[in-house]
PDB file of N, CA and C in Angstrom:
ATOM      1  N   UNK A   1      24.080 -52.925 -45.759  1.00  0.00           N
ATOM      2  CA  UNK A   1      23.516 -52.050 -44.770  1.00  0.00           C
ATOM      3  C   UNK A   1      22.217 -52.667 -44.270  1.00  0.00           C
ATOM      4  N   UNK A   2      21.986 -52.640 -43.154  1.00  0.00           N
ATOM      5  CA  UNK A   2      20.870 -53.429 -42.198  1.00  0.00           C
ATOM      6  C   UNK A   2      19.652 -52.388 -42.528  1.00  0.00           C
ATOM      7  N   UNK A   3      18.777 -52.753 -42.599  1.00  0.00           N
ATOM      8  CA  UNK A   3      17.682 -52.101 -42.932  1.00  0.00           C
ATOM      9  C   UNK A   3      16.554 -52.250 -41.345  1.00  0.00           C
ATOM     10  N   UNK A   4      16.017 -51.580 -40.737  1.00  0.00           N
ATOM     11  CA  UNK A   4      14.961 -51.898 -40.004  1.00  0.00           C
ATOM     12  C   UNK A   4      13.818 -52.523 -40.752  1.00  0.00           C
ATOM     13  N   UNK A   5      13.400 -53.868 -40.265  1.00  0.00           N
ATOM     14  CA  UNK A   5      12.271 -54.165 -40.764  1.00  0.00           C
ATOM     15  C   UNK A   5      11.085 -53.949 -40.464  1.00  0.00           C
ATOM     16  N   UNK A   6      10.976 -53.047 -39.397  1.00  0.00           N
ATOM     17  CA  UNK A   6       9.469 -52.550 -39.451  1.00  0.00           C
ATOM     18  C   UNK A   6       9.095 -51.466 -39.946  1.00  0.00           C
ATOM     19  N   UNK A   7      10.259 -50.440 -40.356  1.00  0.00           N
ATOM     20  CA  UNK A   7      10.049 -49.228 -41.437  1.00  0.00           C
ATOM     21  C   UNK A   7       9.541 -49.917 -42.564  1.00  0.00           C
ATOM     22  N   UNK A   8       8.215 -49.368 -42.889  1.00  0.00           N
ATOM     23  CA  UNK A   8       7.992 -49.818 -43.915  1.00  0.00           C
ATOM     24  C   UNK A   8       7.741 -48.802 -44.987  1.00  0.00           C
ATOM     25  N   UNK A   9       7.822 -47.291 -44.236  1.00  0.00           N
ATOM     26  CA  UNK A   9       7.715 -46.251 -45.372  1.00  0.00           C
ATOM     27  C   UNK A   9       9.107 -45.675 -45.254  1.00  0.00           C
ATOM     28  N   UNK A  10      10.223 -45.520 -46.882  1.00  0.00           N
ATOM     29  CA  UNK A  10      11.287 -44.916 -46.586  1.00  0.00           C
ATOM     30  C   UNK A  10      11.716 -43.519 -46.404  1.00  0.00           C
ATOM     31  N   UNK A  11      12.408 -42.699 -45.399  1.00  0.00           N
ATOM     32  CA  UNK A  11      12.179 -41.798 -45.986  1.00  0.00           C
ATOM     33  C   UNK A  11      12.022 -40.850 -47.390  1.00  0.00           C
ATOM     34  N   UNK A  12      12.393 -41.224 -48.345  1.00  0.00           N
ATOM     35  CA  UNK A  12      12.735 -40.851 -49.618  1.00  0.00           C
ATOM     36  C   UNK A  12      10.719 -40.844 -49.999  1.00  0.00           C
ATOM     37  N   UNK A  13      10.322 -41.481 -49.813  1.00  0.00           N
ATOM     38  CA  UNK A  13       9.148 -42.313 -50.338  1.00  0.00           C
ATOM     39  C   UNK A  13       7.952 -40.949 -49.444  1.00  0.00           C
ATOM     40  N   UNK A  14       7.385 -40.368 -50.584  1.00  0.00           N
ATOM     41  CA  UNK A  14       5.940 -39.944 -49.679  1.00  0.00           C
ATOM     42  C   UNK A  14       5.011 -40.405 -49.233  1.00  0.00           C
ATOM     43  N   UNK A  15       4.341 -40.071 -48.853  1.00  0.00           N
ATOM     44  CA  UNK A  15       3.176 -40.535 -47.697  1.00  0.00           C
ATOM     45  C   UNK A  15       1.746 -40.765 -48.579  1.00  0.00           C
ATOM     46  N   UNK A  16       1.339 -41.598 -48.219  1.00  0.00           N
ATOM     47  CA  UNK A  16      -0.414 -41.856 -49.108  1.00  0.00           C
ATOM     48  C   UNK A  16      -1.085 -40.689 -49.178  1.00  0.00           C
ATOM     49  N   UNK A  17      -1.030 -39.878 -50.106  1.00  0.00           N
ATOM     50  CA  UNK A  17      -2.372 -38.690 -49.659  1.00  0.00           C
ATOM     51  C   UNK A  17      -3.784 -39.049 -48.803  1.00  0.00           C
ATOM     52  N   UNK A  18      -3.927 -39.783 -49.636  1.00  0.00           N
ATOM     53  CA  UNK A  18      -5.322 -40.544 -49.233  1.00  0.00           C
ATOM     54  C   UNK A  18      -5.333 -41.036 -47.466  1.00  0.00           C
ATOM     55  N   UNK A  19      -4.184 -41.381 -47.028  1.00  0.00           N
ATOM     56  CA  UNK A  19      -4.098 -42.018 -45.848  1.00  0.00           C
ATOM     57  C   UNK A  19      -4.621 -40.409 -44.949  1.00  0.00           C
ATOM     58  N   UNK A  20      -3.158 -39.859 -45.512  1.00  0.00           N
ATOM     59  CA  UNK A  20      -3.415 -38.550 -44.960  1.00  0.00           C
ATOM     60  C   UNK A  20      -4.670 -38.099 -44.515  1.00  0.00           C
ATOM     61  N   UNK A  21      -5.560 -37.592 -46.017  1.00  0.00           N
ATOM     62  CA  UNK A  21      -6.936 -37.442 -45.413  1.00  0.00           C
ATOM     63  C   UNK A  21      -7.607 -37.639 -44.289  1.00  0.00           C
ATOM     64  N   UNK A  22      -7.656 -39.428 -44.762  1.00  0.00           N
ATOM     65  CA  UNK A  22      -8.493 -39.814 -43.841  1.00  0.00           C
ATOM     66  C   UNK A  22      -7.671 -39.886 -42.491  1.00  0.00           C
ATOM     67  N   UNK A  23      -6.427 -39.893 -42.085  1.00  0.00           N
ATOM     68  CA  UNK A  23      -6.043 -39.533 -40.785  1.00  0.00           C
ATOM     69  C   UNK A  23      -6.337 -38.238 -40.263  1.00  0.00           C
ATOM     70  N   UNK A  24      -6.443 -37.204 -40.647  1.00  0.00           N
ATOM     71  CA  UNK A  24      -7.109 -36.430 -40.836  1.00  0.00           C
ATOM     72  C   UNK A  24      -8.439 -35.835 -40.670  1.00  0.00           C
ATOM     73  N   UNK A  25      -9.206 -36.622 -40.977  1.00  0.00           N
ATOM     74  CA  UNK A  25     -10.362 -36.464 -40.974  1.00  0.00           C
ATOM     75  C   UNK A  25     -10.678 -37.175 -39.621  1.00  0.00           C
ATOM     76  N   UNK A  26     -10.139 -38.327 -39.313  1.00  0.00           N
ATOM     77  CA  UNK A  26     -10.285 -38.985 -38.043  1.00  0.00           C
ATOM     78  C   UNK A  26      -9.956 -38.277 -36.723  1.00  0.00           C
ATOM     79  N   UNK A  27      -8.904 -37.498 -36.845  1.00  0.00           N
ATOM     80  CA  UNK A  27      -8.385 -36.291 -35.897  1.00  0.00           C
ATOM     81  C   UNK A  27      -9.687 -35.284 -35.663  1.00  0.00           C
ATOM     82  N   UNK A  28     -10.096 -34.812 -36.996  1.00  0.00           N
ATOM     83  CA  UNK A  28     -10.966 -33.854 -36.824  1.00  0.00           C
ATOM     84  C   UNK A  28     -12.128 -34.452 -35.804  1.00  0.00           C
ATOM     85  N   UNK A  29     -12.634 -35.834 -36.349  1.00  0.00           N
ATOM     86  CA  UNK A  29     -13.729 -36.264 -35.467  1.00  0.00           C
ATOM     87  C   UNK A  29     -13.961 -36.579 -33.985  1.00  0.00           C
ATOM     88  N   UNK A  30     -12.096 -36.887 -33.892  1.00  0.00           N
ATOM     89  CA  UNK A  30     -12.063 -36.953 -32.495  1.00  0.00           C
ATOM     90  C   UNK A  30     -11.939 -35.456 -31.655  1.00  0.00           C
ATOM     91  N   UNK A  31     -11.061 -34.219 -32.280  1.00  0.00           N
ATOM     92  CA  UNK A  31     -11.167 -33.306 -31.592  1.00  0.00           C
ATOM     93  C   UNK A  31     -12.805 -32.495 -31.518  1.00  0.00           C
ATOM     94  N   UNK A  32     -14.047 -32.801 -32.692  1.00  0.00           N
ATOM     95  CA  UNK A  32     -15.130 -32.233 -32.735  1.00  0.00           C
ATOM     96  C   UNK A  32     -15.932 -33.137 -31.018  1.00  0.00           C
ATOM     97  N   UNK A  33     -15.534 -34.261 -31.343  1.00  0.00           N
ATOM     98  CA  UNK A  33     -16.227 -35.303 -29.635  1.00  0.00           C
ATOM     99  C   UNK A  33     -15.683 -34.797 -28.748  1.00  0.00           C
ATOM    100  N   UNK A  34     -14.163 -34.503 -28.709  1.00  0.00           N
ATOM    101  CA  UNK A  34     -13.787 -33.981 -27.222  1.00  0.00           C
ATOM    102  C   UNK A  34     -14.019 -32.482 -26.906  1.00  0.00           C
ATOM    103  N   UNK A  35     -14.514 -31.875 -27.820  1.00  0.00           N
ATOM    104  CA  UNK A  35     -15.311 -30.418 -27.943  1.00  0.00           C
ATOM    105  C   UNK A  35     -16.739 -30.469 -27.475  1.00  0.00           C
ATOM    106  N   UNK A  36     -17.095 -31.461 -27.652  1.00  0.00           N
ATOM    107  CA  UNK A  36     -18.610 -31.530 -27.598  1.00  0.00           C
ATOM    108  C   UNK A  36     -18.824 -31.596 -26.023  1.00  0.00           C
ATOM    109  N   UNK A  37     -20.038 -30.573 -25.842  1.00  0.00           N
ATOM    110  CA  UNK A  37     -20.228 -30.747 -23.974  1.00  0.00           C
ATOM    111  C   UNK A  37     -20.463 -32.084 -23.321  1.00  0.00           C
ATOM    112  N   UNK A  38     -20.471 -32.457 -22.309  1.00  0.00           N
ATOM    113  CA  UNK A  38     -20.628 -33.436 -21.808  1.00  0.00           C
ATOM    114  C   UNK A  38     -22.278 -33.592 -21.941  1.00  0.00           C
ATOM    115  N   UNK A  39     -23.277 -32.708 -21.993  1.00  0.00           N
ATOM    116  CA  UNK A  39     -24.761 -33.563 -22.697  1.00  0.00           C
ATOM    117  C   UNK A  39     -25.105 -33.169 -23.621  1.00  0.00           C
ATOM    118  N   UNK A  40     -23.882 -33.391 -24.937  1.00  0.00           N
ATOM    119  CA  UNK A  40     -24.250 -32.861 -25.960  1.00  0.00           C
ATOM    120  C   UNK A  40     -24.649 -33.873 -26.921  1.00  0.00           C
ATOM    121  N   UNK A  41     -25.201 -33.904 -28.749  1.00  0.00           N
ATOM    122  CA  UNK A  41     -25.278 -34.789 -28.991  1.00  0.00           C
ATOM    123  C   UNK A  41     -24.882 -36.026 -29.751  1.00  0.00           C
ATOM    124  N   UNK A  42     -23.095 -36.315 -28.743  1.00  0.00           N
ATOM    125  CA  UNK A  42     -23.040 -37.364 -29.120  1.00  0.00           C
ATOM    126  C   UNK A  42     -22.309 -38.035 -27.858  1.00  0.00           C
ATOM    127  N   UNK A  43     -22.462 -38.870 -27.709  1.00  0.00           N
ATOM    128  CA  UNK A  43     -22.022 -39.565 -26.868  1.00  0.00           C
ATOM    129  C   UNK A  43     -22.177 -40.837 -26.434  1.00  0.00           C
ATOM    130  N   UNK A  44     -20.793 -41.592 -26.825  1.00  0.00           N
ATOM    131  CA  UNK A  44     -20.421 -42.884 -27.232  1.00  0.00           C
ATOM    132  C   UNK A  44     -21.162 -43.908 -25.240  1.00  0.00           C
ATOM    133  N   UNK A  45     -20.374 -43.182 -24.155  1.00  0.00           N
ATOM    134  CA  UNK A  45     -20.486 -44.593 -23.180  1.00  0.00           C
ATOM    135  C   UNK A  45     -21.005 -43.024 -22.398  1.00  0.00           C
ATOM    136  N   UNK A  46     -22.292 -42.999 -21.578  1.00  0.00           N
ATOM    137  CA  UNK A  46     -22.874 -41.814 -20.591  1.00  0.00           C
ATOM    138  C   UNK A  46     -21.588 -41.767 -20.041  1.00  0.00           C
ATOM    139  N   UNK A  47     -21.697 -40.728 -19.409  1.00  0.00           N
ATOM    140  CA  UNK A  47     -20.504 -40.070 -18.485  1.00  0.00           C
ATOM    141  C   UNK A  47     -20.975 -40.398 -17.141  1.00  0.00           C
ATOM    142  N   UNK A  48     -21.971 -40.720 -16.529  1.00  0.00           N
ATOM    143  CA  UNK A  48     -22.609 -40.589 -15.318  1.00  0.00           C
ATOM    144  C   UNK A  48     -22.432 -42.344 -15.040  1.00  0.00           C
ATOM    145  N   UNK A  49     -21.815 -42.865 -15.537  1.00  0.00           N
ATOM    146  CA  UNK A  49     -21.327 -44.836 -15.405  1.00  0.00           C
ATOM    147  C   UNK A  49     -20.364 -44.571 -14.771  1.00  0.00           C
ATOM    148  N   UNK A  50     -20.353 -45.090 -13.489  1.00  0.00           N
ATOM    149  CA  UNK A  50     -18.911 -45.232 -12.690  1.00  0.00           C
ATOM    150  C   UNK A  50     -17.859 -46.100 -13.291  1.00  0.00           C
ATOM    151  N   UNK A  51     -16.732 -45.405 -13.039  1.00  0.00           N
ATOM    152  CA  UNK A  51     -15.477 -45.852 -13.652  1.00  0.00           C
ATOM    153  C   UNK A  51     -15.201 -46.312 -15.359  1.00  0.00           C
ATOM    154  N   UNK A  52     -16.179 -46.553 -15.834  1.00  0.00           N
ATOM    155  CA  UNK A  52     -15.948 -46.209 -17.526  1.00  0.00           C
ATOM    156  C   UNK A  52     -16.748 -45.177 -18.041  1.00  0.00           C
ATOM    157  N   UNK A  53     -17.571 -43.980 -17.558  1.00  0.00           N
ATOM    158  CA  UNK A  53     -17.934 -43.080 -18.000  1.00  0.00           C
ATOM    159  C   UNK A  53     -16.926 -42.024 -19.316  1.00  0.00           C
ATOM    160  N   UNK A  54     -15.600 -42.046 -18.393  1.00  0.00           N
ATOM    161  CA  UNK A  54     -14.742 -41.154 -19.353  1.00  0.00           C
ATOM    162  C   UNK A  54     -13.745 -41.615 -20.511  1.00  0.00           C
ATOM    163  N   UNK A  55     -14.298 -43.529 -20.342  1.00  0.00           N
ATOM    164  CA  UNK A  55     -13.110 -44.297 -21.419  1.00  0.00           C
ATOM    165  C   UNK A  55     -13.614 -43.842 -22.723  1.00  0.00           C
ATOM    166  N   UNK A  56     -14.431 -43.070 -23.243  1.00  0.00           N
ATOM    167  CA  UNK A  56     -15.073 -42.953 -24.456  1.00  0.00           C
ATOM    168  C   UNK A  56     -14.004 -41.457 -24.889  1.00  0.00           C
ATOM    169  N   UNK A  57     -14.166 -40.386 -24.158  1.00  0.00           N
ATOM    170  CA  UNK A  57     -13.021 -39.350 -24.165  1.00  0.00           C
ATOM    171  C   UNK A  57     -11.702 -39.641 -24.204  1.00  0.00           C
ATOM    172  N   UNK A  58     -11.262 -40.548 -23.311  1.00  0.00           N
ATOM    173  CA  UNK A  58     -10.320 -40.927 -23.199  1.00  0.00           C
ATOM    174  C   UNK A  58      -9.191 -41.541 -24.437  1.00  0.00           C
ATOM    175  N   UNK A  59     -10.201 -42.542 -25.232  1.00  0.00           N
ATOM    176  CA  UNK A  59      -9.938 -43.422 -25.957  1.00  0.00           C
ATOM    177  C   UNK A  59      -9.607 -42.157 -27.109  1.00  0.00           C
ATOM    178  N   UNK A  60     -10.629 -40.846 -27.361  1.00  0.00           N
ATOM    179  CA  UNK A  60     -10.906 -40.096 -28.499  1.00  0.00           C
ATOM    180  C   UNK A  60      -9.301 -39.303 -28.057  1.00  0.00           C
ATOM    181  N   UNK A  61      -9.244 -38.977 -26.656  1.00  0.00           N
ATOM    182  CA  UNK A  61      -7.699 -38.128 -26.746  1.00  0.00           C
ATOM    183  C   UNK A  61      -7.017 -38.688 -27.046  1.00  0.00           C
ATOM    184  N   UNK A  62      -6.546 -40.371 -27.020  1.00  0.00           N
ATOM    185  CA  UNK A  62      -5.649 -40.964 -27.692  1.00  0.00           C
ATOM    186  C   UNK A  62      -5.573 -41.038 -28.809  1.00  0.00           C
ATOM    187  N   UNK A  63      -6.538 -41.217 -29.575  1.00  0.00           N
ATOM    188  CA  UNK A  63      -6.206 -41.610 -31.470  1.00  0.00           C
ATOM    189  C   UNK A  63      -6.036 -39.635 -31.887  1.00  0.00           C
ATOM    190  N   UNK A  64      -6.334 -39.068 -30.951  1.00  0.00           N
ATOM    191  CA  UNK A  64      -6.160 -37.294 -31.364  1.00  0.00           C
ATOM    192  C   UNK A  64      -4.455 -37.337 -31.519  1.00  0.00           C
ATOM    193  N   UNK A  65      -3.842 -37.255 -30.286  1.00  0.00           N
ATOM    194  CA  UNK A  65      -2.519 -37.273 -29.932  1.00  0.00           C
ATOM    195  C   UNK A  65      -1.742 -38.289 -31.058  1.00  0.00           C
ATOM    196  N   UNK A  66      -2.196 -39.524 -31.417  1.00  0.00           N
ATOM    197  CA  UNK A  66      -2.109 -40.123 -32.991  1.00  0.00           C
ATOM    198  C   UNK A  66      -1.911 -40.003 -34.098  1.00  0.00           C
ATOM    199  N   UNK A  67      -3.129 -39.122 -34.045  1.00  0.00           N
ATOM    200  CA  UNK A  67      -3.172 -38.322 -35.568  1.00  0.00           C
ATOM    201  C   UNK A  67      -2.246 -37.107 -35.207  1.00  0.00           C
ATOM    202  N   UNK A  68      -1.767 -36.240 -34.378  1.00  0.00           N
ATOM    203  CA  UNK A  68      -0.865 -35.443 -34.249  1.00  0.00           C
ATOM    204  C   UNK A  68       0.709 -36.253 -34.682  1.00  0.00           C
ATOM    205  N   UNK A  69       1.107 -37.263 -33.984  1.00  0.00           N
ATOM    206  CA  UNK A  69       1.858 -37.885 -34.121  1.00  0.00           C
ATOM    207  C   UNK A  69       2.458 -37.994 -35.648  1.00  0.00           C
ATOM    208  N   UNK A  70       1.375 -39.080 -36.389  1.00  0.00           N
ATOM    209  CA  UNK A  70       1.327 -39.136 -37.645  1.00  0.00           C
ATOM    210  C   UNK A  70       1.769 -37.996 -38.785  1.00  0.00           C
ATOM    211  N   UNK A  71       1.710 -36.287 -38.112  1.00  0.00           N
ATOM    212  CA  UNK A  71       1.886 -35.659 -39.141  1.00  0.00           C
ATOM    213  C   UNK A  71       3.501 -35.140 -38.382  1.00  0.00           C
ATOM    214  N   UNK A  72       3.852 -35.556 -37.064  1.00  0.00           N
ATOM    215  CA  UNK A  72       4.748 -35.190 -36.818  1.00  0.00           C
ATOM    216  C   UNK A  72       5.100 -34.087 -35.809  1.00  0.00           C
ATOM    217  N   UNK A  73       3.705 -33.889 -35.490  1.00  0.00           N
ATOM    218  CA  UNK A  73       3.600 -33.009 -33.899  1.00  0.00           C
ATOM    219  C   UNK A  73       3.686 -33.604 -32.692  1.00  0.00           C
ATOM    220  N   UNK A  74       4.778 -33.398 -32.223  1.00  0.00           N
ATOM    221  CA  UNK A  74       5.315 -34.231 -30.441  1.00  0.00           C
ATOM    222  C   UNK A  74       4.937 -33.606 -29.578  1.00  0.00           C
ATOM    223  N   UNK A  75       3.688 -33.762 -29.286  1.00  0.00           N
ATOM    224  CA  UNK A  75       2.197 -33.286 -27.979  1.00  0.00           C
ATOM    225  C   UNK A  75       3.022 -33.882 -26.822  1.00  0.00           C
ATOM    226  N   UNK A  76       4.016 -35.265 -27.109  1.00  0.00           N
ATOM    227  CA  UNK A  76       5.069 -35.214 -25.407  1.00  0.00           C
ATOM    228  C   UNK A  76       5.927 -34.476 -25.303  1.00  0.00           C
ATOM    229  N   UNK A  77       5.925 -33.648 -25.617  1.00  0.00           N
ATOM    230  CA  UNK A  77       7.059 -32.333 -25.471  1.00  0.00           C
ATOM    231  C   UNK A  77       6.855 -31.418 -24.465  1.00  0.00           C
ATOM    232  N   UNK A  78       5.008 -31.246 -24.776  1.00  0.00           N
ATOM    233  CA  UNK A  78       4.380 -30.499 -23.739  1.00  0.00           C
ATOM    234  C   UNK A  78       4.352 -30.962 -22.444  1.00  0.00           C
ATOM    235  N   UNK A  79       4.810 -32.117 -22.328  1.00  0.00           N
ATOM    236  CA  UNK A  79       4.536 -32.714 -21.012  1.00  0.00           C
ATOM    237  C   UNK A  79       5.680 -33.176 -20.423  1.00  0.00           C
ATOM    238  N   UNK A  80       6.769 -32.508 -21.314  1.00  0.00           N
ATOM    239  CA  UNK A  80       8.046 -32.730 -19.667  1.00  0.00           C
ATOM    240  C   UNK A  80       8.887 -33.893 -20.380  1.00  0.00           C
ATOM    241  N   UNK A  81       8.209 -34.651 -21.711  1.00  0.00           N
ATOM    242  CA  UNK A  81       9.390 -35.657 -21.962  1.00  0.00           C
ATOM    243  C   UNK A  81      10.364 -35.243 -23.237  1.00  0.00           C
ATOM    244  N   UNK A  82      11.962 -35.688 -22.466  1.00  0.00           N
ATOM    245  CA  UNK A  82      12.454 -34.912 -23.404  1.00  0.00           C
ATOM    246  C   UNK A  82      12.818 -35.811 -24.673  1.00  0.00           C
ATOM    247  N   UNK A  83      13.999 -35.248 -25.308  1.00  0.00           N
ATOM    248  CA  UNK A  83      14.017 -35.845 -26.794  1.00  0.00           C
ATOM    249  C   UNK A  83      14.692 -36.796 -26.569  1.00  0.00           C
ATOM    250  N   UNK A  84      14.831 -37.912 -28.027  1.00  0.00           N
ATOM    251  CA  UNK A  84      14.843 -39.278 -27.681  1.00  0.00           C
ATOM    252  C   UNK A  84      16.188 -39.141 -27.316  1.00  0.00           C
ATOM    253  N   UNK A  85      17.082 -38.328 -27.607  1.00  0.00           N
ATOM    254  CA  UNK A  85      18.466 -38.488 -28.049  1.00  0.00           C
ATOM    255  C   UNK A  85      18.795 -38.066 -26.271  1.00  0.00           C
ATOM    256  N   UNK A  86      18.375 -38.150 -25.286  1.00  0.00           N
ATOM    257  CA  UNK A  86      18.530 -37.283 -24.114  1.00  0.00           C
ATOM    258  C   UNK A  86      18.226 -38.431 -23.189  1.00  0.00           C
ATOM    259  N   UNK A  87      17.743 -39.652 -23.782  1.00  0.00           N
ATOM    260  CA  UNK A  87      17.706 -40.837 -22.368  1.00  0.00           C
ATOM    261  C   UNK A  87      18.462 -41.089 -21.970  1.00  0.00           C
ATOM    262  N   UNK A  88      18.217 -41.846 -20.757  1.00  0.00           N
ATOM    263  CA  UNK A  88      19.401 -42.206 -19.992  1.00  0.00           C
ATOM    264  C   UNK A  88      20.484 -43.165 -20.815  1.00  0.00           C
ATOM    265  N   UNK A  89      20.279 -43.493 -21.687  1.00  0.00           N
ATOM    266  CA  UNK A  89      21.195 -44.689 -22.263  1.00  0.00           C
ATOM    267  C   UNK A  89      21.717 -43.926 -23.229  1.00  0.00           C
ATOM    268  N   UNK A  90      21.576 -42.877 -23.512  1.00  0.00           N
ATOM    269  CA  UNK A  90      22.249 -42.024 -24.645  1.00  0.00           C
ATOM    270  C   UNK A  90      23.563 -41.063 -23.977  1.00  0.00           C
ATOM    271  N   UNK A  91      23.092 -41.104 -22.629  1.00  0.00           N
ATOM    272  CA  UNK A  91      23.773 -40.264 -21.710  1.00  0.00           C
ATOM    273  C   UNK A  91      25.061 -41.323 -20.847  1.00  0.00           C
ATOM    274  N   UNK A  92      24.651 -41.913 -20.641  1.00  0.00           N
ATOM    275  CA  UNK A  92      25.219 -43.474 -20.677  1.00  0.00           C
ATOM    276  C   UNK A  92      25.025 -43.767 -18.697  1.00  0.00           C
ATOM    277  N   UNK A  93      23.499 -42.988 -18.840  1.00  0.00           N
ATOM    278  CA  UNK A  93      23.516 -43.845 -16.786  1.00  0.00           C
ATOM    279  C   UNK A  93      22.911 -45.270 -16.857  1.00  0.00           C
ATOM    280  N   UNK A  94      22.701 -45.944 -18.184  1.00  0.00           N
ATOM    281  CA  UNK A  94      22.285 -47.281 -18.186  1.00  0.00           C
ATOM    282  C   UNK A  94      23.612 -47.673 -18.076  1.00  0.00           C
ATOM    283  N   UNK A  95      23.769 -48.915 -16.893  1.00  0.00           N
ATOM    284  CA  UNK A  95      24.359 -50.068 -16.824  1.00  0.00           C
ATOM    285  C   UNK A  95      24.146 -51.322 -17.054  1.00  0.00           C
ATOM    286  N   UNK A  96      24.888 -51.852 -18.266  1.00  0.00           N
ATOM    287  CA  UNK A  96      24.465 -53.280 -19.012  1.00  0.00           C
ATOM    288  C   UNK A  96      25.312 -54.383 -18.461  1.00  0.00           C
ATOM    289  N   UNK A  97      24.946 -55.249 -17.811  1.00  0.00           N
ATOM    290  CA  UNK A  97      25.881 -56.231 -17.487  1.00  0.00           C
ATOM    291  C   UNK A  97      26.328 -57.568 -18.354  1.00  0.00           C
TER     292      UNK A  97
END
């Protein structure tokens, strides 16, 4: 039986507590920054810098949506994309030549 080689955790096999945590804890820090007002006190790149003002938020909603990921919450669900099993190639409108 072919194994994927980039699974590297099996399912059978639990998860690091410890990882957990600290994924965890990293979530928390990013949702406490994207809570925080825009002149509040923390803030990684000013907001008032044209065109990279908001990469500092930006960057924090991504590793958020991450750490959601990680425990298994699909935040693209909310947004219209459906499940994997529902692409076009599952459905069969891919044409392979």
């Amino acid at each position: 039986m072919n194994e994927d080689p980039k699974n590297t955790n099996p399912p059978d096999q639990k998860r690091n507590p410890i990882a957990s945590v600290v994924v965890a804890l990293v979530g928390v820090a990013c949702g406490a920054y994207l809570i925080n007002p825009t002149a509040g006190f923390i803030e990684l790149i000013p907001d008032n810098l044209p065109f990279v003002g908001n990469l500092d938020e930006a960057g924090a909603a991504a590793i958020l949506i991450s750490c959601f990921a990680y425990f298994g919450l699909d935040i693209g669900a909310l947004f219209g994309r459906g499940k994997k099993d529902e692409t076009k190639e599952a459905k069969g409108e891919v044409i392979d030549s």
